[in-house]
Protein backbone atom coordinates (compact mmCIF):
# COMPACT_ATOMS: atom_id res chain seq x y z
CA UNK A 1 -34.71 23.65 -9.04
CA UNK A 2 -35.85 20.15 -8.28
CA UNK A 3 -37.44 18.57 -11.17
CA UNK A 4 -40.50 15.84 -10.96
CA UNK A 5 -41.70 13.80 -14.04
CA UNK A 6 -43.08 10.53 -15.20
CA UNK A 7 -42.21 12.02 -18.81
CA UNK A 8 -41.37 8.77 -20.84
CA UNK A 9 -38.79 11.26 -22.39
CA UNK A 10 -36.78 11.13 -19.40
CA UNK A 11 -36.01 7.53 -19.64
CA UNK A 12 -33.01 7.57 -21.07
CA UNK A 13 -31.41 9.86 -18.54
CA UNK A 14 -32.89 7.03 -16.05
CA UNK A 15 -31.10 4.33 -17.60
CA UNK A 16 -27.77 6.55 -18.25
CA UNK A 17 -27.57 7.36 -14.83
CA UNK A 18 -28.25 3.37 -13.76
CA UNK A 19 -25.66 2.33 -15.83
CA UNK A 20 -22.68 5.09 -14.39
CA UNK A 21 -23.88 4.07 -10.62
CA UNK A 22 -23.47 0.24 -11.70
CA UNK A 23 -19.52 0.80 -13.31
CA UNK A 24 -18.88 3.05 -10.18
CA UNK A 25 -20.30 0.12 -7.65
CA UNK A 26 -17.98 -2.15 -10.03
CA UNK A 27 -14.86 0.04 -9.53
CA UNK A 28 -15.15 0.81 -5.75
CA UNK A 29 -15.46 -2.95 -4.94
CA UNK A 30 -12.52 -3.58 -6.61
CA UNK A 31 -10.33 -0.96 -4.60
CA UNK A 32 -11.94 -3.16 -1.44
CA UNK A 33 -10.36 -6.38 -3.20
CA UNK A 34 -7.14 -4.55 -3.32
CA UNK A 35 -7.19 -3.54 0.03
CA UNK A 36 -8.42 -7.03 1.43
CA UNK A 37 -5.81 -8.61 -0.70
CA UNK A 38 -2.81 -6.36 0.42
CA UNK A 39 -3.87 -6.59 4.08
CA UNK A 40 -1.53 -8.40 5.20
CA UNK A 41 1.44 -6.55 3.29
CA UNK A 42 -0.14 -4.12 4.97
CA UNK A 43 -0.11 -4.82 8.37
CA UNK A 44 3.17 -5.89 7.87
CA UNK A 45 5.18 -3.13 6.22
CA UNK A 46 3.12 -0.14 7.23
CA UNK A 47 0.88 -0.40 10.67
CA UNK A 48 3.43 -2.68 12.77
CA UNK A 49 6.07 -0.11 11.84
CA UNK A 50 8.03 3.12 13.18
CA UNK A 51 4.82 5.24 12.24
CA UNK A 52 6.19 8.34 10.28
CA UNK A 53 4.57 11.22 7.89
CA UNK A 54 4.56 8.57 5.57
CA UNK A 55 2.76 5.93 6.91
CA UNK A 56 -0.03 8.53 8.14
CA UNK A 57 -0.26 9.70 4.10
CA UNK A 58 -0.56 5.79 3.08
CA UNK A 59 -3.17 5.24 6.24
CA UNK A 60 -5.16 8.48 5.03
CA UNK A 61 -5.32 7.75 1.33
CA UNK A 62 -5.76 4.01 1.85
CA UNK A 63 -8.71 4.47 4.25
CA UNK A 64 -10.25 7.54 2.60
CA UNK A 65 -10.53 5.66 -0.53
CA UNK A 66 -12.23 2.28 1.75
CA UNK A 67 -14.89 4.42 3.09
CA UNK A 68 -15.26 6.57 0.12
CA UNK A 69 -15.88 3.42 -2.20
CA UNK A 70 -17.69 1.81 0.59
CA UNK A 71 -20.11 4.95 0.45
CA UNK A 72 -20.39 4.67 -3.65
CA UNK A 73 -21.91 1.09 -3.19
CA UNK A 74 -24.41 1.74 -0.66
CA UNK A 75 -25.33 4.86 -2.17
CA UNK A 76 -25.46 3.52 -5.68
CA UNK A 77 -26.65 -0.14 -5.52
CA UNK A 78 -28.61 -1.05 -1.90
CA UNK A 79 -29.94 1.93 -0.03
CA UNK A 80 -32.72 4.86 -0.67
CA UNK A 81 -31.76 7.76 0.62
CA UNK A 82 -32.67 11.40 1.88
CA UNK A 83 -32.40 14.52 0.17
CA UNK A 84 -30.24 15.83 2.55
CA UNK A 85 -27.98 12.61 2.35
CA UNK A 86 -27.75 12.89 -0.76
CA UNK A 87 -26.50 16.32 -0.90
CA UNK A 88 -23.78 15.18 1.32
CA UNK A 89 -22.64 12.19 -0.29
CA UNK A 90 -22.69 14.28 -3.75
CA UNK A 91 -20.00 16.82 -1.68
CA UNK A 92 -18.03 14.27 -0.36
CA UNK A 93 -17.34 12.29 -3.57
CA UNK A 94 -16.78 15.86 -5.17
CA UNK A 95 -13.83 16.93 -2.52
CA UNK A 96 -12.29 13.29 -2.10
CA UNK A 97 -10.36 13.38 -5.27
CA UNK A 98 -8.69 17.08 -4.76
CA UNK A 99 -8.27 16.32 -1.20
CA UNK A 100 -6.60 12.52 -2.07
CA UNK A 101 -4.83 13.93 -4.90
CA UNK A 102 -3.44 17.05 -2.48
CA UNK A 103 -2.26 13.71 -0.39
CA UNK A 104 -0.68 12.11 -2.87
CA UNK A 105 0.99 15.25 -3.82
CA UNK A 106 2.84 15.21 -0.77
CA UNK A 107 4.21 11.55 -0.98
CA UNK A 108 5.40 12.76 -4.20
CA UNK A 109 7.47 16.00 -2.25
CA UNK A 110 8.18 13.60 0.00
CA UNK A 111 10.25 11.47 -2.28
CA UNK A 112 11.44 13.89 -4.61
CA UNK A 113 12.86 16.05 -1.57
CA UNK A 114 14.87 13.00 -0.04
CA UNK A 115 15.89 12.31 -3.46
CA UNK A 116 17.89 15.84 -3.72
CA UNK A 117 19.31 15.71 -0.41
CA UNK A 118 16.72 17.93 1.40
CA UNK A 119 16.55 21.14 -1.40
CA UNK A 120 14.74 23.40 0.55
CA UNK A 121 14.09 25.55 -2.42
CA UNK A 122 12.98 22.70 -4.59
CA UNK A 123 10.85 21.79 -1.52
CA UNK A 124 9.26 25.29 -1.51
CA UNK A 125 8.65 25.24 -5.29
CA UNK A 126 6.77 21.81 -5.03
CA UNK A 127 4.96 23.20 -2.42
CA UNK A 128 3.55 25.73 -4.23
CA UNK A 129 2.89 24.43 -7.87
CA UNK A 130 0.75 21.75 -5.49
CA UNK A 131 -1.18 23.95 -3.45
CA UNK A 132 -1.72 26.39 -6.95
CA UNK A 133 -3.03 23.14 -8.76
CA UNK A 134 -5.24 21.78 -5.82
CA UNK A 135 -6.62 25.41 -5.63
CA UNK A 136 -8.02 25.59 -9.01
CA UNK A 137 -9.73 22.04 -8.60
CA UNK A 138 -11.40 23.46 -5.21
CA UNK A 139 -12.58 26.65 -6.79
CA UNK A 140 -14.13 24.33 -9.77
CA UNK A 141 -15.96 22.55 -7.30
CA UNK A 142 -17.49 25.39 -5.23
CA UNK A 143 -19.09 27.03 -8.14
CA UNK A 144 -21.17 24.11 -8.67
CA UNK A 145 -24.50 23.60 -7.53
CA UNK A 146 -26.17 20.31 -7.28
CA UNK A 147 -30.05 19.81 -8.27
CA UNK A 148 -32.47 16.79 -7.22
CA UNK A 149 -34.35 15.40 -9.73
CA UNK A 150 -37.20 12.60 -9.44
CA UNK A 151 -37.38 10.72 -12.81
CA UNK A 152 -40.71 8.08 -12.71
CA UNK A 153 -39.75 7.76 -8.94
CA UNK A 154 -36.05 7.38 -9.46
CA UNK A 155 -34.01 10.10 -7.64
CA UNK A 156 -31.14 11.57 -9.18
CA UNK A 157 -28.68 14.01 -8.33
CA UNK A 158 -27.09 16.58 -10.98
CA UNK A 159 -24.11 18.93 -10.77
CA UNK A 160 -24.77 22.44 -12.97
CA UNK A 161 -22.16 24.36 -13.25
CA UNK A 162 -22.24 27.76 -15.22
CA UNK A 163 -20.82 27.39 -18.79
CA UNK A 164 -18.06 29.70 -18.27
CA UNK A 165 -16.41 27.19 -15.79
CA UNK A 166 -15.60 25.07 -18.38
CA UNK A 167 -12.70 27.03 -19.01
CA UNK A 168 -11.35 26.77 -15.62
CA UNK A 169 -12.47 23.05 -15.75
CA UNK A 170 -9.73 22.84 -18.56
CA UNK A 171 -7.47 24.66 -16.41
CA UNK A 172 -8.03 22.30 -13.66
CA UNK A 173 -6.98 18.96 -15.68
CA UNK A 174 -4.13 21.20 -17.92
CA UNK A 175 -2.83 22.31 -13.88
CA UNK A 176 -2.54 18.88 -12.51
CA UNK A 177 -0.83 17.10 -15.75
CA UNK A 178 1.58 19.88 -15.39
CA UNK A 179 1.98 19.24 -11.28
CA UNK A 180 2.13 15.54 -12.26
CA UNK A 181 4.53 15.83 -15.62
CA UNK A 182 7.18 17.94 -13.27
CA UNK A 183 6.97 15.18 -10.68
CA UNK A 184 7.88 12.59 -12.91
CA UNK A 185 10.57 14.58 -14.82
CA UNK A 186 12.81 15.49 -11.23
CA UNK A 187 11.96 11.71 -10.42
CA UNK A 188 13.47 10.13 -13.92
CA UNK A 189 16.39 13.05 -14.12
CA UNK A 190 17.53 12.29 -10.42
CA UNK A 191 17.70 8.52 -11.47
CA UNK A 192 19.51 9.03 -14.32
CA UNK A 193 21.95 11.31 -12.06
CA UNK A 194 22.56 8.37 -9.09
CA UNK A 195 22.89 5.83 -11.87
CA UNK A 196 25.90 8.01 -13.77
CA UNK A 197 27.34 8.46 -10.40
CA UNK A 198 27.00 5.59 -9.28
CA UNK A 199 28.12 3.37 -11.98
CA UNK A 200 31.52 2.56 -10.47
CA UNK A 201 30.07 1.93 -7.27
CA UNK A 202 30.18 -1.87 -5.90
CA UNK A 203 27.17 -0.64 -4.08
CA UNK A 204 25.42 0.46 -7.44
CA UNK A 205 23.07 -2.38 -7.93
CA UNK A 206 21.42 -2.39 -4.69
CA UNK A 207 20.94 1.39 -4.95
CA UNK A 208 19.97 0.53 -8.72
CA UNK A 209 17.23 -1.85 -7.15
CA UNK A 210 15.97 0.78 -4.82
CA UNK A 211 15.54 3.23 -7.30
CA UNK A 212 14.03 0.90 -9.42
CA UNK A 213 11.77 0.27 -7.74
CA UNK A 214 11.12 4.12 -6.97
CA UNK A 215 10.86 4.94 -11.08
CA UNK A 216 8.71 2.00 -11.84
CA UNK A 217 5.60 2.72 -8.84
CA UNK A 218 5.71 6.86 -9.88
CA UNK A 219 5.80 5.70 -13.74
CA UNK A 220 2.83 3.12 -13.25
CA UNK A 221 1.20 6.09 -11.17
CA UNK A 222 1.97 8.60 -14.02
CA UNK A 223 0.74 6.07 -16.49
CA UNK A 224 -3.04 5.94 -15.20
CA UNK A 225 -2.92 9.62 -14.27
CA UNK A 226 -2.39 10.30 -18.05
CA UNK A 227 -5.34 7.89 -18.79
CA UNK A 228 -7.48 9.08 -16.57
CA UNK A 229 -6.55 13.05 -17.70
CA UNK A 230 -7.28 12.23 -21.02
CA UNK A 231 -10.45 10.88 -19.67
CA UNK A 232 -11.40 13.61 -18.21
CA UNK A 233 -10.40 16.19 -21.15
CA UNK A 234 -12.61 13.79 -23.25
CA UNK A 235 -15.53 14.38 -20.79
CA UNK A 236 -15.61 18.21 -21.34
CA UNK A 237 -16.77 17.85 -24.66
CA UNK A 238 -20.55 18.76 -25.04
CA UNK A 239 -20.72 15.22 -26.96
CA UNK A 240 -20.15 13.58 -23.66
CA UNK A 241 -21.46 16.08 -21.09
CA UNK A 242 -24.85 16.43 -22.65
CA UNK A 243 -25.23 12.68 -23.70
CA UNK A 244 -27.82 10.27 -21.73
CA UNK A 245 -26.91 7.37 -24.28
CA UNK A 246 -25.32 4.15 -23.00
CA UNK A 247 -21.93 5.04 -24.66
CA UNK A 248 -21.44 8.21 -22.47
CA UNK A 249 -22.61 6.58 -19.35
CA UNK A 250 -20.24 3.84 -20.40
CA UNK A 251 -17.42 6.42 -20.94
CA UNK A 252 -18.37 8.21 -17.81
CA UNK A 253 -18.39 4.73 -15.19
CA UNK A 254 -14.77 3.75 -17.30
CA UNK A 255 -13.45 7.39 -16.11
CA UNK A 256 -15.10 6.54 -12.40
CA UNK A 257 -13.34 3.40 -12.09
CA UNK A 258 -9.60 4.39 -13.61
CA UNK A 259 -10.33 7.53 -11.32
CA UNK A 260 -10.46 5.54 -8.08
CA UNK A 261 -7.75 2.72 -9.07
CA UNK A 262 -5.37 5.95 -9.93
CA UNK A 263 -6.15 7.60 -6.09
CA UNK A 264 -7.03 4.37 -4.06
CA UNK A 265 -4.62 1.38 -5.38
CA UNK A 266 -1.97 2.68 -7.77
CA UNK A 267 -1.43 5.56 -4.99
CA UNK A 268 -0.96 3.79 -1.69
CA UNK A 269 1.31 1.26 -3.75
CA UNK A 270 3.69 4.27 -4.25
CA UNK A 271 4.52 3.68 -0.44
CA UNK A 272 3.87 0.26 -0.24
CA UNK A 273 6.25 -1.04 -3.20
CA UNK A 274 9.11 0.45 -1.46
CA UNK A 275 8.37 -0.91 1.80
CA UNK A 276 8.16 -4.09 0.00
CA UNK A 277 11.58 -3.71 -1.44
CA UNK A 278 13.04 -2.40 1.92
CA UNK A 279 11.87 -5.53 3.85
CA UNK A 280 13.30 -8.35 0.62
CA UNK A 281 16.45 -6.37 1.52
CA UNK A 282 16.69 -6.36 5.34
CA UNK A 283 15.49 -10.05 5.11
CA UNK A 284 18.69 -10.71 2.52
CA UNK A 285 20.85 -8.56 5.06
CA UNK A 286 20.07 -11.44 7.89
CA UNK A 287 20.75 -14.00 5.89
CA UNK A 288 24.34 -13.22 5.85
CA UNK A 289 23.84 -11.86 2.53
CA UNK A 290 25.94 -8.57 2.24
CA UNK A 291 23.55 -5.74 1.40
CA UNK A 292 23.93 -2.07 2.05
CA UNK A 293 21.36 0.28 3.05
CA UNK A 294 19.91 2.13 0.73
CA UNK A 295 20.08 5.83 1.91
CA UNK A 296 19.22 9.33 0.59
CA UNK A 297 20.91 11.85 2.23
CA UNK A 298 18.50 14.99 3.27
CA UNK A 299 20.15 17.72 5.66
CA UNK A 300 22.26 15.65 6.58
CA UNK A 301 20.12 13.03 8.15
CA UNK A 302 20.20 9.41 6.69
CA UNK A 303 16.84 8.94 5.00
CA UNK A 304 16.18 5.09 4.15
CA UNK A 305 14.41 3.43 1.49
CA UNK A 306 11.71 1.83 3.32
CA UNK A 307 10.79 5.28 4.79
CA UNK A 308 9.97 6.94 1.37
């Protein structure tokens, strides 16, 4: 039910909601620094190469995030919008983080299943604690219902959701740590596996660079998912979730903006790092410098390290 007031009461809830829209503006401009920043890595390492599964995730998460943060400060900051537009943008910024989280998901199979030479069963596991994670975010999301509100002429959008859903809400957050916590784990135990094997090896340090290079990206990644779960956990309490005071909408805008910099620059970087790496070593290769490949091997294919 829409709700219409020039209530003085309401105020607060005014300036609350002014002051989340201002930290979100804040944190989707910066994800359009990072991308106009990394362009030209970009360009270089990703869209003038061999296009591959890969490169379509990176183009899909990178862009998604562009237009998505794009969206946030238009919506937010410069233009007045329709009821009906608003309903959509308030849908759209709901489903962009399961869908670019489902995304980055599958860089993480990606990796992790050229990592243990092609497991099919591992693959099929992944698959499955993803799509059972990404599941219980979507349901989360469709029992909410959003309701207009027009405070002393400033229009607001709110999401209810039925008390009960807080449960799955926890469920939702408790689901992904665990998706995320089992990436990282098969990620740090196969390292420690190539490095034991691979300590003899007079090929060891340039595979030890590679994988580097691999652990430090995902463990940067893992680091601001675990910020931005504990965020989130934080925000389920009623001391947050029924607060209009500055320090929730504060709290709120800092969970916005280490939200997007988790999805829309930490995430693309997972690919973009290692195509990074890959080039510094092909570039080292012409100079007469004598570098190997780096190679997983997955079903018996030759999978390289600037195609992870």
């Amino acid at each position: 039910m829409t709700i219409v007031s020039d209530d003085p009461a309401w105020w607060p809830l005014i300036s609350f909601s002014r002051l989340c829209n201002y930290l979100v503006a804040a944190g989707s401009t910066a994800v359009v620094y990072d991308w106009a920043s990394t362009f030209g890595q970009e360009f270089e390492l990703i869209l003038s190469r061999r296009w591959s599964f890969m490169t379509v995730l990176y183009i899909c998460v990178r862009y998604i995030g562009i237009l998505f943060s794009i969206m946030n400060i238009l919506s937010n900051l410069l233009v007045s919008i329709t009821d009906v537009v608003g309903t959509i943008i308030w849908f759209i910024q709901a489903w962009t983080p399961i869908t670019i989280n489902a995304m980055l998901g599958a860089i993480m199979i990606a990796r992790i299943y050229a990592m243990y030479q092609g497991s099919k069963k591992l693959l099929i596991f992944l698959v499955v604690v993803l799509l059972a994670s990404t599941i219980i975010s979507g349901v989360l999301i469709v029992n909410g219902n959003l309701e207009e509100d027009v405070l002393s002429g400033y229009h607001t959008c709110t999401a209810k959701f039925d008390p009960r859903m807080i449960y799955l809400a926890y469920e939702s957050v408790i689901s992904t740590a665990v998706w995320e916590i089992l990436a990282l784990f098969l990620t740090v135990w196969i390292v420690i596996k190539y490095f034991r094997e691979l300590r003899q090896s007079p090929t060891g340090s340039t595979i030890g660079d590679c994988l580097t290079i691999l652990i430090e990206s995902h463990a940067f990644y893992f680091l601001a998912f675990a910020i931005v779960a504990c965020f989130l956990l934080g925000s389920l309490s009623p001391n947050i979730m029924n607060s209009s005071s500055m320090g929730g909408a504060t709290y709120i805008g800092i969970l916005s903006i280490a939200q997007m910099l988790q999805m829309f620059v930490l995430g693309p970087r997972l690919i973009l790092s290692v195509r990074e790496h890959h080039a510094k070593v092909v570039a080292r290769a012409e100079e007469g410098i004598a570098m190997t490949s780096i190679t997983f091997q997955a079903s018996g294919d030759t999978l390289s390290c600037g195609d992870v």
